[in-house]
PDB file of N, CA and C in Angstrom:
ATOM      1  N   UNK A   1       0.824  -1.200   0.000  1.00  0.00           N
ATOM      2  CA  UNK A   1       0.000   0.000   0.000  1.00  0.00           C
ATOM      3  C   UNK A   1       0.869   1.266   0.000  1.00  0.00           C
ATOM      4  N   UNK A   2       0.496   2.165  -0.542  1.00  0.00           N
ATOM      5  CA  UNK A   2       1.037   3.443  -0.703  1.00  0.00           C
ATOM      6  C   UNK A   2       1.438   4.210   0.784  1.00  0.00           C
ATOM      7  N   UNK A   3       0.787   3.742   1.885  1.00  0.00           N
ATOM      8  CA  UNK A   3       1.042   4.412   2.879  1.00  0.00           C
ATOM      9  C   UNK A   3       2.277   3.751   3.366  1.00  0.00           C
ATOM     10  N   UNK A   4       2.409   2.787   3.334  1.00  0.00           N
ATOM     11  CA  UNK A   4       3.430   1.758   3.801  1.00  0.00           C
ATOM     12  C   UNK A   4       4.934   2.560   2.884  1.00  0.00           C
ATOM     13  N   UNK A   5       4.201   2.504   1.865  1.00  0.00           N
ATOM     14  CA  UNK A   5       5.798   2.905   0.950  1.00  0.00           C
ATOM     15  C   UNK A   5       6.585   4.387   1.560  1.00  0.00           C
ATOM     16  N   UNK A   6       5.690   5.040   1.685  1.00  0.00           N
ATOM     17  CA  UNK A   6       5.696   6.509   2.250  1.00  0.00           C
ATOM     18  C   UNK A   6       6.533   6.500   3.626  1.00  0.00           C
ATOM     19  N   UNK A   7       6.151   5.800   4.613  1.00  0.00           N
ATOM     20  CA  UNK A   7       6.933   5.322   6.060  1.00  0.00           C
ATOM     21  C   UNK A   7       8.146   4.594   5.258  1.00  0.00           C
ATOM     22  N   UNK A   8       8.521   3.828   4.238  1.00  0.00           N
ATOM     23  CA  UNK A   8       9.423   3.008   4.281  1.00  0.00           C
ATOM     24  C   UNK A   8      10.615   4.257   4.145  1.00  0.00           C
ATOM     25  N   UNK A   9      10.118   5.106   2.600  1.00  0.00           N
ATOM     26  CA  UNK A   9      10.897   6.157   2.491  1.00  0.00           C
ATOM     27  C   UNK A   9      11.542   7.256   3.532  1.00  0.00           C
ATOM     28  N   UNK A  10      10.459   7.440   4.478  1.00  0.00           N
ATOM     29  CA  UNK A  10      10.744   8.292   5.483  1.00  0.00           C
ATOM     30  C   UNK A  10      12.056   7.753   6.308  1.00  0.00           C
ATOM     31  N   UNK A  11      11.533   6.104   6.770  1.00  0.00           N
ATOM     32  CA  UNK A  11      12.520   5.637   7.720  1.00  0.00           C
ATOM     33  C   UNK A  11      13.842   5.251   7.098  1.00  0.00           C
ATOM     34  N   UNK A  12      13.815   4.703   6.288  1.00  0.00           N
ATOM     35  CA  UNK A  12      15.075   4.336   5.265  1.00  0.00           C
ATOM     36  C   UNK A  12      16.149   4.949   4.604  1.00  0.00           C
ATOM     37  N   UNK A  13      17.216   4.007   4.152  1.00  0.00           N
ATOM     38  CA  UNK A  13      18.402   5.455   3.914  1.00  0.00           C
ATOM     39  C   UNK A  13      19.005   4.519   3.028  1.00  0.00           C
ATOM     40  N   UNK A  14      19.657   5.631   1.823  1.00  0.00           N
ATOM     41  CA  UNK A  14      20.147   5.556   1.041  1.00  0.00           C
ATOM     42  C   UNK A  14      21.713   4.760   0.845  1.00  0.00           C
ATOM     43  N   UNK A  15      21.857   3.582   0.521  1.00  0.00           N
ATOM     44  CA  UNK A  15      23.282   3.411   0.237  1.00  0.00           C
ATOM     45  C   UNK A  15      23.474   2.809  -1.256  1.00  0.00           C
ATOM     46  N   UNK A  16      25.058   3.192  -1.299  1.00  0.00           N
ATOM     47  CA  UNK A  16      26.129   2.872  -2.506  1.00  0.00           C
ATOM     48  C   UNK A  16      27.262   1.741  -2.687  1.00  0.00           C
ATOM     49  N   UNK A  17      27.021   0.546  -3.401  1.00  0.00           N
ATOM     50  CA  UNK A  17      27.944  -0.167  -3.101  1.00  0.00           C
ATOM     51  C   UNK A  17      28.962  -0.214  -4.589  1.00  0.00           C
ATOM     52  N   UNK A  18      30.412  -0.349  -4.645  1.00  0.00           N
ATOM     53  CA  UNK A  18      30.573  -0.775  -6.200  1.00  0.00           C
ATOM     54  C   UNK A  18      30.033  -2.238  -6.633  1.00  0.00           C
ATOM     55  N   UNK A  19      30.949  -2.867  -7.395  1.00  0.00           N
ATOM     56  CA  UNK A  19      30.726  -4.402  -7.962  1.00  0.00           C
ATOM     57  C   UNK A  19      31.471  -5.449  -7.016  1.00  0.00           C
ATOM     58  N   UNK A  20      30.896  -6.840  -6.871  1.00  0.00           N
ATOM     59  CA  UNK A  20      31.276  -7.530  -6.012  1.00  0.00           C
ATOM     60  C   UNK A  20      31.532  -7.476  -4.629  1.00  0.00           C
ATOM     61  N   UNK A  21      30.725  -6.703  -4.575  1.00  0.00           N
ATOM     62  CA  UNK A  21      30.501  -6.412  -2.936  1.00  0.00           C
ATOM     63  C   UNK A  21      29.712  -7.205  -1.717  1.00  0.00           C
ATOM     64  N   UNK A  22      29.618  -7.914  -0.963  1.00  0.00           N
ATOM     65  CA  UNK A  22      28.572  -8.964  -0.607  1.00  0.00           C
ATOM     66  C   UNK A  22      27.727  -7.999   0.263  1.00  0.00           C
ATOM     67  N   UNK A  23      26.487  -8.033  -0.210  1.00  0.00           N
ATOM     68  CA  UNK A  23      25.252  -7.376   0.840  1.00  0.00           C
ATOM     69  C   UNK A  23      24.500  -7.989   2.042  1.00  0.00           C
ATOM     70  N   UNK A  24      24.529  -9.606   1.805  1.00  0.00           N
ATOM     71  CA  UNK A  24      23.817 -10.161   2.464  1.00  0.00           C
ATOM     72  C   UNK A  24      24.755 -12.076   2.369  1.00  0.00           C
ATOM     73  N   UNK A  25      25.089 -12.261   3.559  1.00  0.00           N
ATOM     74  CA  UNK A  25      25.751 -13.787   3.745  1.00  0.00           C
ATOM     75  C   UNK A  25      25.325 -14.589   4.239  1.00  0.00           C
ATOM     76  N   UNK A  26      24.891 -15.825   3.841  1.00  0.00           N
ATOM     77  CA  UNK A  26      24.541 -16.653   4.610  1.00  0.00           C
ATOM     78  C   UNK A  26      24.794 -17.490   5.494  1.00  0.00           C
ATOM     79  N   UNK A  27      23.565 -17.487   6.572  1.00  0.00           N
ATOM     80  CA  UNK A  27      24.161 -17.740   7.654  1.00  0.00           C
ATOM     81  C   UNK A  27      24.449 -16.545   9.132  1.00  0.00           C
ATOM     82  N   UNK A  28      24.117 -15.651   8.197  1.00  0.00           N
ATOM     83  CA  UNK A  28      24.326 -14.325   9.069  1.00  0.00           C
ATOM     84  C   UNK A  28      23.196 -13.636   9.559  1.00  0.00           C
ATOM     85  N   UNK A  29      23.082 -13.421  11.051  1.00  0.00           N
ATOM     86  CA  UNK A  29      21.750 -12.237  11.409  1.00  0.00           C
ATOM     87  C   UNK A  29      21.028 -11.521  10.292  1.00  0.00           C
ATOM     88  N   UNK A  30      19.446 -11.766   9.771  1.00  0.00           N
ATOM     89  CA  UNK A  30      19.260 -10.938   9.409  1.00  0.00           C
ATOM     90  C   UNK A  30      19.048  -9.403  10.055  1.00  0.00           C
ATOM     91  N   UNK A  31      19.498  -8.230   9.537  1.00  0.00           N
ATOM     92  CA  UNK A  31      19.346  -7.056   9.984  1.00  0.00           C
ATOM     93  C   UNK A  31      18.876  -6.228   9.218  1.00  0.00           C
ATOM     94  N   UNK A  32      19.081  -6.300   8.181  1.00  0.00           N
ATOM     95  CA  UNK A  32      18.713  -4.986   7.108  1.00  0.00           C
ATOM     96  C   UNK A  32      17.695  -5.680   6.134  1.00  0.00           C
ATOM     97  N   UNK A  33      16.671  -4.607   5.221  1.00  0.00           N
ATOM     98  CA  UNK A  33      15.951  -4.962   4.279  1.00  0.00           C
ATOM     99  C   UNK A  33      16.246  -3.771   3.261  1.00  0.00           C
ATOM    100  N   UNK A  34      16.065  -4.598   1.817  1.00  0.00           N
ATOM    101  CA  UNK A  34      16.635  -3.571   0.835  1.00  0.00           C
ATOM    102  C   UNK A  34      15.517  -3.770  -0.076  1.00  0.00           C
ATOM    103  N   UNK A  35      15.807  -2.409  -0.770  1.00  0.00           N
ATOM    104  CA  UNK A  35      15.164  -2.201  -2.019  1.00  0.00           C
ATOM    105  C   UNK A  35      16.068  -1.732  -3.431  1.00  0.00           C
ATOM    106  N   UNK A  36      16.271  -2.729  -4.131  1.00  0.00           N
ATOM    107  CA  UNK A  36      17.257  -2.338  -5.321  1.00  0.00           C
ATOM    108  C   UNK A  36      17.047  -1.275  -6.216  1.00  0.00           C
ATOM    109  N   UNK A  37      17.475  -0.079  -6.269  1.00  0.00           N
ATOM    110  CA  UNK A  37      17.150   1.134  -6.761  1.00  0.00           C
ATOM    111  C   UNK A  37      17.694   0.901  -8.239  1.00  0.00           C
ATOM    112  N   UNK A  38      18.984   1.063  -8.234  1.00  0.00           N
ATOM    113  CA  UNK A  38      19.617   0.584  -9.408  1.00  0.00           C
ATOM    114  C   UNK A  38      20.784  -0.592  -9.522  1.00  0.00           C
ATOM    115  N   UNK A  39      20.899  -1.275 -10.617  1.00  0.00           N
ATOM    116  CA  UNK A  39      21.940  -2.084 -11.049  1.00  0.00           C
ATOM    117  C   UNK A  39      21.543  -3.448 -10.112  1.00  0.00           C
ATOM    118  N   UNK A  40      22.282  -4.251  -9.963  1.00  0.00           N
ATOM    119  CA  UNK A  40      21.502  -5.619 -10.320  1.00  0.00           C
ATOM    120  C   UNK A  40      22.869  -6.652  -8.826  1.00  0.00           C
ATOM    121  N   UNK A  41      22.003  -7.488  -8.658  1.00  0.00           N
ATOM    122  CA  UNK A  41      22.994  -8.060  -7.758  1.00  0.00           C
ATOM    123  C   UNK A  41      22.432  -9.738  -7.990  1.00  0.00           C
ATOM    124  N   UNK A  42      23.761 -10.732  -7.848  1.00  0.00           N
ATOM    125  CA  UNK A  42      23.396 -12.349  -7.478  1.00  0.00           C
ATOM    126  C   UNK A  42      22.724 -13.004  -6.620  1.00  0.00           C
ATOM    127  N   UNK A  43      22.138 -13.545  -6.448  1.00  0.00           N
ATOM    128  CA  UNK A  43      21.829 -14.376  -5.354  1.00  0.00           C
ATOM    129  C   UNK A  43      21.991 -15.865  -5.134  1.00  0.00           C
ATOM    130  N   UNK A  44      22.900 -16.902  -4.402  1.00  0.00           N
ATOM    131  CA  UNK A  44      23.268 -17.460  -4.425  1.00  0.00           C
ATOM    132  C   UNK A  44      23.108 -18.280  -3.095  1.00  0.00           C
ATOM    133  N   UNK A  45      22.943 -19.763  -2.833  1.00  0.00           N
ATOM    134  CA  UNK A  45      22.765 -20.807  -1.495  1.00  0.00           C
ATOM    135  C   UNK A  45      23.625 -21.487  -1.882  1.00  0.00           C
ATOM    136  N   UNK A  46      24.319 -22.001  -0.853  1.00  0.00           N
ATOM    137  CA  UNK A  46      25.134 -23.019  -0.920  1.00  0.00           C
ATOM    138  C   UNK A  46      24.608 -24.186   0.331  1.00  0.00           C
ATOM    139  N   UNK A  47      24.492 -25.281  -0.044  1.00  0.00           N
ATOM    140  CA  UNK A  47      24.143 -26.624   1.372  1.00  0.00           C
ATOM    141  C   UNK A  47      25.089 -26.697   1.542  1.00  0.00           C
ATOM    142  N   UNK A  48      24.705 -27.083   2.908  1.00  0.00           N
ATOM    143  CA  UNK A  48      25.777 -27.640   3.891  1.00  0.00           C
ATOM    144  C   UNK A  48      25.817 -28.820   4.293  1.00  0.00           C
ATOM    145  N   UNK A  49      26.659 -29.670   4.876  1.00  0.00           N
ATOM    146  CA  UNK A  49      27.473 -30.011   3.253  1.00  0.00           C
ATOM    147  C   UNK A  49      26.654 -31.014   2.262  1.00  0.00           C
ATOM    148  N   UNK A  50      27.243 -30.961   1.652  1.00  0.00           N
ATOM    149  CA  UNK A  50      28.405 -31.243   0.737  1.00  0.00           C
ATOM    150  C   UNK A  50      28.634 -30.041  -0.176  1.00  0.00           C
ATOM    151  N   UNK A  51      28.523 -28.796   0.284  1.00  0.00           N
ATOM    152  CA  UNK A  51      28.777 -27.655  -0.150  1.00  0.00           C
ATOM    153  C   UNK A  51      28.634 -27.040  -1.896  1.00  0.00           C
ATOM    154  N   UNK A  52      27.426 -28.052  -2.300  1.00  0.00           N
ATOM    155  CA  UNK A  52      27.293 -27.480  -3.407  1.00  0.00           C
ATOM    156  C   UNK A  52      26.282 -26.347  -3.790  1.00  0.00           C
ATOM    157  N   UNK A  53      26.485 -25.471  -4.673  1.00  0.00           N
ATOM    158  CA  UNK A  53      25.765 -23.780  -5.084  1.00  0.00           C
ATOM    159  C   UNK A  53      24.603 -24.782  -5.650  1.00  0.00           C
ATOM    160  N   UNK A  54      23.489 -24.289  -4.949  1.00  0.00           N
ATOM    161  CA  UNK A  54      21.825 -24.748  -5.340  1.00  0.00           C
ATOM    162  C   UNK A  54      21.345 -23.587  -6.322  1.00  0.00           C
ATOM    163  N   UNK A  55      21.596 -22.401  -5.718  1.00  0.00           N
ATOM    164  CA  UNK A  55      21.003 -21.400  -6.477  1.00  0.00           C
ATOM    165  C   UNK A  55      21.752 -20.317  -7.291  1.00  0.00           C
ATOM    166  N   UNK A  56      21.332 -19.657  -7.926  1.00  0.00           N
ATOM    167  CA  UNK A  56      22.211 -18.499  -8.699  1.00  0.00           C
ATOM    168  C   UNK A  56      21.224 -17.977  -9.552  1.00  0.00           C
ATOM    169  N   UNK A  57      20.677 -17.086  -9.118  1.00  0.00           N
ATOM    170  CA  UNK A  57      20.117 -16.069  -9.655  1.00  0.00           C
ATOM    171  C   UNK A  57      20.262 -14.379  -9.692  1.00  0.00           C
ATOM    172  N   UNK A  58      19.294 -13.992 -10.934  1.00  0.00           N
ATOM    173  CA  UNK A  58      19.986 -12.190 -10.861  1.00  0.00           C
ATOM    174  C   UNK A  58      19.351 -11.494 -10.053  1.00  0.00           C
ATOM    175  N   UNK A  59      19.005 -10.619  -9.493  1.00  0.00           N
ATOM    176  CA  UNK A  59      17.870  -9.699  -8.983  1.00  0.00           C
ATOM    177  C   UNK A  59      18.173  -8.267  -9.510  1.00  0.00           C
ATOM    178  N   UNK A  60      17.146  -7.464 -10.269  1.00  0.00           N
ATOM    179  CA  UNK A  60      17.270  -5.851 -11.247  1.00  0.00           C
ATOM    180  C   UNK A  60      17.030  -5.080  -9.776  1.00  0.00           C
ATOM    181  N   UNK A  61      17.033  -3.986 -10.896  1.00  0.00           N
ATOM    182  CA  UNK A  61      16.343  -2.749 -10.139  1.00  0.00           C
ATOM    183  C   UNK A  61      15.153  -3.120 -10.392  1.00  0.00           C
ATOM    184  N   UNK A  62      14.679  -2.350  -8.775  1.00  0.00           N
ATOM    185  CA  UNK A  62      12.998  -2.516  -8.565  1.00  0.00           C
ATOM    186  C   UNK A  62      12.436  -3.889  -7.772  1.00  0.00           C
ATOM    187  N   UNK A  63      13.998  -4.512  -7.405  1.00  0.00           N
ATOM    188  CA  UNK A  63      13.489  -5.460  -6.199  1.00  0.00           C
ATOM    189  C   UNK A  63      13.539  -5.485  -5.186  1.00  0.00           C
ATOM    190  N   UNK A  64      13.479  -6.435  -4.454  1.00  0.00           N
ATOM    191  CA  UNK A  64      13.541  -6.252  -3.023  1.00  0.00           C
ATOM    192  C   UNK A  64      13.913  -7.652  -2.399  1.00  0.00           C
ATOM    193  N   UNK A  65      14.755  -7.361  -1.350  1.00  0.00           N
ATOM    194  CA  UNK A  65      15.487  -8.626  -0.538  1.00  0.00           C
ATOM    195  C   UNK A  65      15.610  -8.513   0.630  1.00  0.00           C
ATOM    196  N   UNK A  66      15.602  -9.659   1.597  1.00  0.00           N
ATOM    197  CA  UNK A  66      15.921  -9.557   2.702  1.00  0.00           C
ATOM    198  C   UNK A  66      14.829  -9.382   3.540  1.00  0.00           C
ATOM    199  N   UNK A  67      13.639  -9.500   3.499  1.00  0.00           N
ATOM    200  CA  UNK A  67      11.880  -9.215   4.151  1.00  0.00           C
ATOM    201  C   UNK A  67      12.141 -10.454   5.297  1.00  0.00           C
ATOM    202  N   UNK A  68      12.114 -11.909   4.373  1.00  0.00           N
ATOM    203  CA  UNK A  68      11.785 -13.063   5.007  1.00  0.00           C
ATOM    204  C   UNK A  68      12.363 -13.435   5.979  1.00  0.00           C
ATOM    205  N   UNK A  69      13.690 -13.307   5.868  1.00  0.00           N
ATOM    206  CA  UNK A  69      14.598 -13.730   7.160  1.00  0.00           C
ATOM    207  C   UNK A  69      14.665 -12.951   8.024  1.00  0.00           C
ATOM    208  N   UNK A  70      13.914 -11.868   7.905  1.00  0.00           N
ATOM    209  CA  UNK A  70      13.727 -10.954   9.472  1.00  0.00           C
ATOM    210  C   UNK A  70      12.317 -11.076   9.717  1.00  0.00           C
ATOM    211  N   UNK A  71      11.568 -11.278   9.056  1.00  0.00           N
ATOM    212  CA  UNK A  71       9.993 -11.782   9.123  1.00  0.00           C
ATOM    213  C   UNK A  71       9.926 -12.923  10.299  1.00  0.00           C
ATOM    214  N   UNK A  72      11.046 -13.835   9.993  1.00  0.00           N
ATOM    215  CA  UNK A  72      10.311 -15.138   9.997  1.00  0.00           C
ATOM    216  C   UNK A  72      11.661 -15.664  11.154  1.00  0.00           C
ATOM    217  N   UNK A  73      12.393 -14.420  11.769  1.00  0.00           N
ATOM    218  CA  UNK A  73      13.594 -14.183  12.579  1.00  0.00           C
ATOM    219  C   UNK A  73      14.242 -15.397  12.207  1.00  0.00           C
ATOM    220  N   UNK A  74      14.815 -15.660  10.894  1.00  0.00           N
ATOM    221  CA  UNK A  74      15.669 -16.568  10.528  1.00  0.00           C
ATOM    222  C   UNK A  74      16.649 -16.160  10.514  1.00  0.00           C
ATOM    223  N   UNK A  75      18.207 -16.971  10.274  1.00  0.00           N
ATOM    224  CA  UNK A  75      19.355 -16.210   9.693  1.00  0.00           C
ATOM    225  C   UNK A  75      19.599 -16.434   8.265  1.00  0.00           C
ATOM    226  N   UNK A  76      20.086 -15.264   7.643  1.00  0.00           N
ATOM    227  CA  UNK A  76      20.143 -15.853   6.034  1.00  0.00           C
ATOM    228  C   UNK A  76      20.110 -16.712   5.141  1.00  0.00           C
ATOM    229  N   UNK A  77      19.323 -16.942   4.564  1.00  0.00           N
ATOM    230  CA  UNK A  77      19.382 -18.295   3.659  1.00  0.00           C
ATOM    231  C   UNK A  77      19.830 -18.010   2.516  1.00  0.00           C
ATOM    232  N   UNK A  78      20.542 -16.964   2.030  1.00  0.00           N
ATOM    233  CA  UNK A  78      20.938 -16.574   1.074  1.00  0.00           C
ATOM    234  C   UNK A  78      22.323 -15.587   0.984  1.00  0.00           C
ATOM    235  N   UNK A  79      23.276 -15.857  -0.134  1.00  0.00           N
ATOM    236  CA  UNK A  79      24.119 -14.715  -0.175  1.00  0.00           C
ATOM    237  C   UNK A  79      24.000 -13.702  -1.153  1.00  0.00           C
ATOM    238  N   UNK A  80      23.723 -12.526  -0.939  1.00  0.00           N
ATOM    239  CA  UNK A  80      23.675 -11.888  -2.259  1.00  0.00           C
ATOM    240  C   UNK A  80      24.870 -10.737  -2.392  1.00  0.00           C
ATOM    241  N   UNK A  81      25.505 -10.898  -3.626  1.00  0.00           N
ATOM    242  CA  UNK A  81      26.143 -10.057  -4.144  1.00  0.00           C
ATOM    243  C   UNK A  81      26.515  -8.706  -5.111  1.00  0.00           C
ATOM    244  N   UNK A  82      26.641  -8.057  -5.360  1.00  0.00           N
ATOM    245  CA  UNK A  82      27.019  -6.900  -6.186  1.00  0.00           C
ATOM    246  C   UNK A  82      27.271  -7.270  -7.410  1.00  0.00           C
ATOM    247  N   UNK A  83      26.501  -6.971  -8.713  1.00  0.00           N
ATOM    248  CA  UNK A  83      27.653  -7.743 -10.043  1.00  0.00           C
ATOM    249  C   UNK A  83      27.776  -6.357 -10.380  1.00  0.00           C
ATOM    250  N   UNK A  84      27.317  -5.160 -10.103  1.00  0.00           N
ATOM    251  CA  UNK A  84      27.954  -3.750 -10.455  1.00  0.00           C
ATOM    252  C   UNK A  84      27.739  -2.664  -9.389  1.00  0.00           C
ATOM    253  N   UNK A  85      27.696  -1.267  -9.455  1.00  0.00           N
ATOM    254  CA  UNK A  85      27.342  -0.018  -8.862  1.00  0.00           C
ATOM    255  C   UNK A  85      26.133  -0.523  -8.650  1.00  0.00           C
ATOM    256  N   UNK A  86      25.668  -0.487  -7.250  1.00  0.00           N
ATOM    257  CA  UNK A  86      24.612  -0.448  -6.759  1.00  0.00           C
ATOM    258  C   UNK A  86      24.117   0.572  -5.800  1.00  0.00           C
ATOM    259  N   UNK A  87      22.370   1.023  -5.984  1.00  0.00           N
ATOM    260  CA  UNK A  87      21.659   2.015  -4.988  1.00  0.00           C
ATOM    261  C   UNK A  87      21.035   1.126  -4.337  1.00  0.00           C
ATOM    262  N   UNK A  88      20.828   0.970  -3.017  1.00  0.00           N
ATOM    263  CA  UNK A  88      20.029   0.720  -1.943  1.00  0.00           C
ATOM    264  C   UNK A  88      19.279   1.269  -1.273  1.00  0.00           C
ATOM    265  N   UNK A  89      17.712   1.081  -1.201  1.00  0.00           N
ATOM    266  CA  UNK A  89      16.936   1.842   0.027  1.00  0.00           C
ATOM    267  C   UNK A  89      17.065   0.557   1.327  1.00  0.00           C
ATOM    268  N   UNK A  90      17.526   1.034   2.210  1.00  0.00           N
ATOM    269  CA  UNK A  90      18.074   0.505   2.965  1.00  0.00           C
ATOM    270  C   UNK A  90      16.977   0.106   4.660  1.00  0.00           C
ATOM    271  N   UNK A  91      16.520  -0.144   5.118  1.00  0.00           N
ATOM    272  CA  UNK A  91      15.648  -0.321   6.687  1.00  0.00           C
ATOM    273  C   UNK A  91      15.873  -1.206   7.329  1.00  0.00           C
ATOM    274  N   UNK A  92      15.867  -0.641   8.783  1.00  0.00           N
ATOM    275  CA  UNK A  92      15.958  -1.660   9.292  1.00  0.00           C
ATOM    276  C   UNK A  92      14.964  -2.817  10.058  1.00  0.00           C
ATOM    277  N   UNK A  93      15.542  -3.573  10.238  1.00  0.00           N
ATOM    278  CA  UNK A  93      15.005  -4.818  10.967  1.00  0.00           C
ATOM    279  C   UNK A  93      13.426  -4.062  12.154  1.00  0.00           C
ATOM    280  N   UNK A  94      14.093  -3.828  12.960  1.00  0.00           N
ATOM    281  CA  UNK A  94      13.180  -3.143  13.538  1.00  0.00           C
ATOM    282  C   UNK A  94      12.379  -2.336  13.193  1.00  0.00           C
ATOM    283  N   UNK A  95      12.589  -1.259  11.706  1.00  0.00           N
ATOM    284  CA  UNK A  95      11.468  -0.117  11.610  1.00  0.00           C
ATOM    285  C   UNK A  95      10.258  -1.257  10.429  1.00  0.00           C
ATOM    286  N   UNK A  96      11.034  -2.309  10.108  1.00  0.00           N
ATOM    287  CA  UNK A  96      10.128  -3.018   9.128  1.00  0.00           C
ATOM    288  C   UNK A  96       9.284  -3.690   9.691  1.00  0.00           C
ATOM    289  N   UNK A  97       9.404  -4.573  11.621  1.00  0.00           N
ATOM    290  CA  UNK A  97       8.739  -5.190  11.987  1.00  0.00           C
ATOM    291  C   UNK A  97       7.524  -4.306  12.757  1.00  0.00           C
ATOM    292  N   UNK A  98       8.019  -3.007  12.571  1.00  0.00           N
ATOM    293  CA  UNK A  98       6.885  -1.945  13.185  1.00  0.00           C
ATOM    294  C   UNK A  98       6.023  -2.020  11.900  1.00  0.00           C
ATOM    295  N   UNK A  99       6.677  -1.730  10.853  1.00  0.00           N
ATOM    296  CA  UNK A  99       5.681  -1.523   9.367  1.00  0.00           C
ATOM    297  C   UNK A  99       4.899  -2.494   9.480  1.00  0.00           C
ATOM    298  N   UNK A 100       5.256  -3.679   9.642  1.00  0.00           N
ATOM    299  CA  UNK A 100       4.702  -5.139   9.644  1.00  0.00           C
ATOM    300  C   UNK A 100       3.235  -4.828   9.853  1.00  0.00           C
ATOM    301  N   UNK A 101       3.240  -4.231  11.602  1.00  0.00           N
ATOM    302  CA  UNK A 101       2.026  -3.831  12.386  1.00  0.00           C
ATOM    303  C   UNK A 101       1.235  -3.315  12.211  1.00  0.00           C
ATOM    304  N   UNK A 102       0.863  -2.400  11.127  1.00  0.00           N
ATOM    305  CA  UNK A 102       0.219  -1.291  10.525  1.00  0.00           C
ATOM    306  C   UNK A 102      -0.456  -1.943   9.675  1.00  0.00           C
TER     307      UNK A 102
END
């Protein structure tokens, strides 16, 4: 809903990453939720073990990552990476589980 988007903008903040940068590791606290403004990042699982890559996919601008594993207070099930210059709308854990509430 439009009102929701409006609070996200308010609470949220802007970041810049270059290429190959890791945003999100798995295995790690979720904390942050993003919104891909521009340029494009991997997403990638690896099992444990026998340590083979299950997944590999792209994600554009205009997506969004990172909801579920703070939703659902998991730790990452995913790694995602940088494949260029990336914009982030950035929130956190906490202002999203307030959004949640609304």
């Amino acid at each position: 809903p439009i009102h929701v988007e409006k609070k996200i903008a308010r609470v949220g903040w802007f970041e810049e990453f270059g290429p190959l940068k890791v945003l999100v590791r798995q295995g790690h606290v979720a904390v942050n939720f993003y919104f891909l403004i521009k340029g494009s990042v991997t997403v990638s699982r690896v099992d444990d073990p026998p340590h083979r890559l299950l997944e590999d996919n792209v994600l554009e601008s205009g997506s969004q990552f990172g909801e579920l594993d703070i939703l659902e207070r998991k730790h990452r099930s995913e790694t995602i990476v940088s494949k260029e210059r990336v914009e982030l709308l950035t929130v956190d854990r906490q202002v999203l589980c307030t959004l949640q509430e609304t």
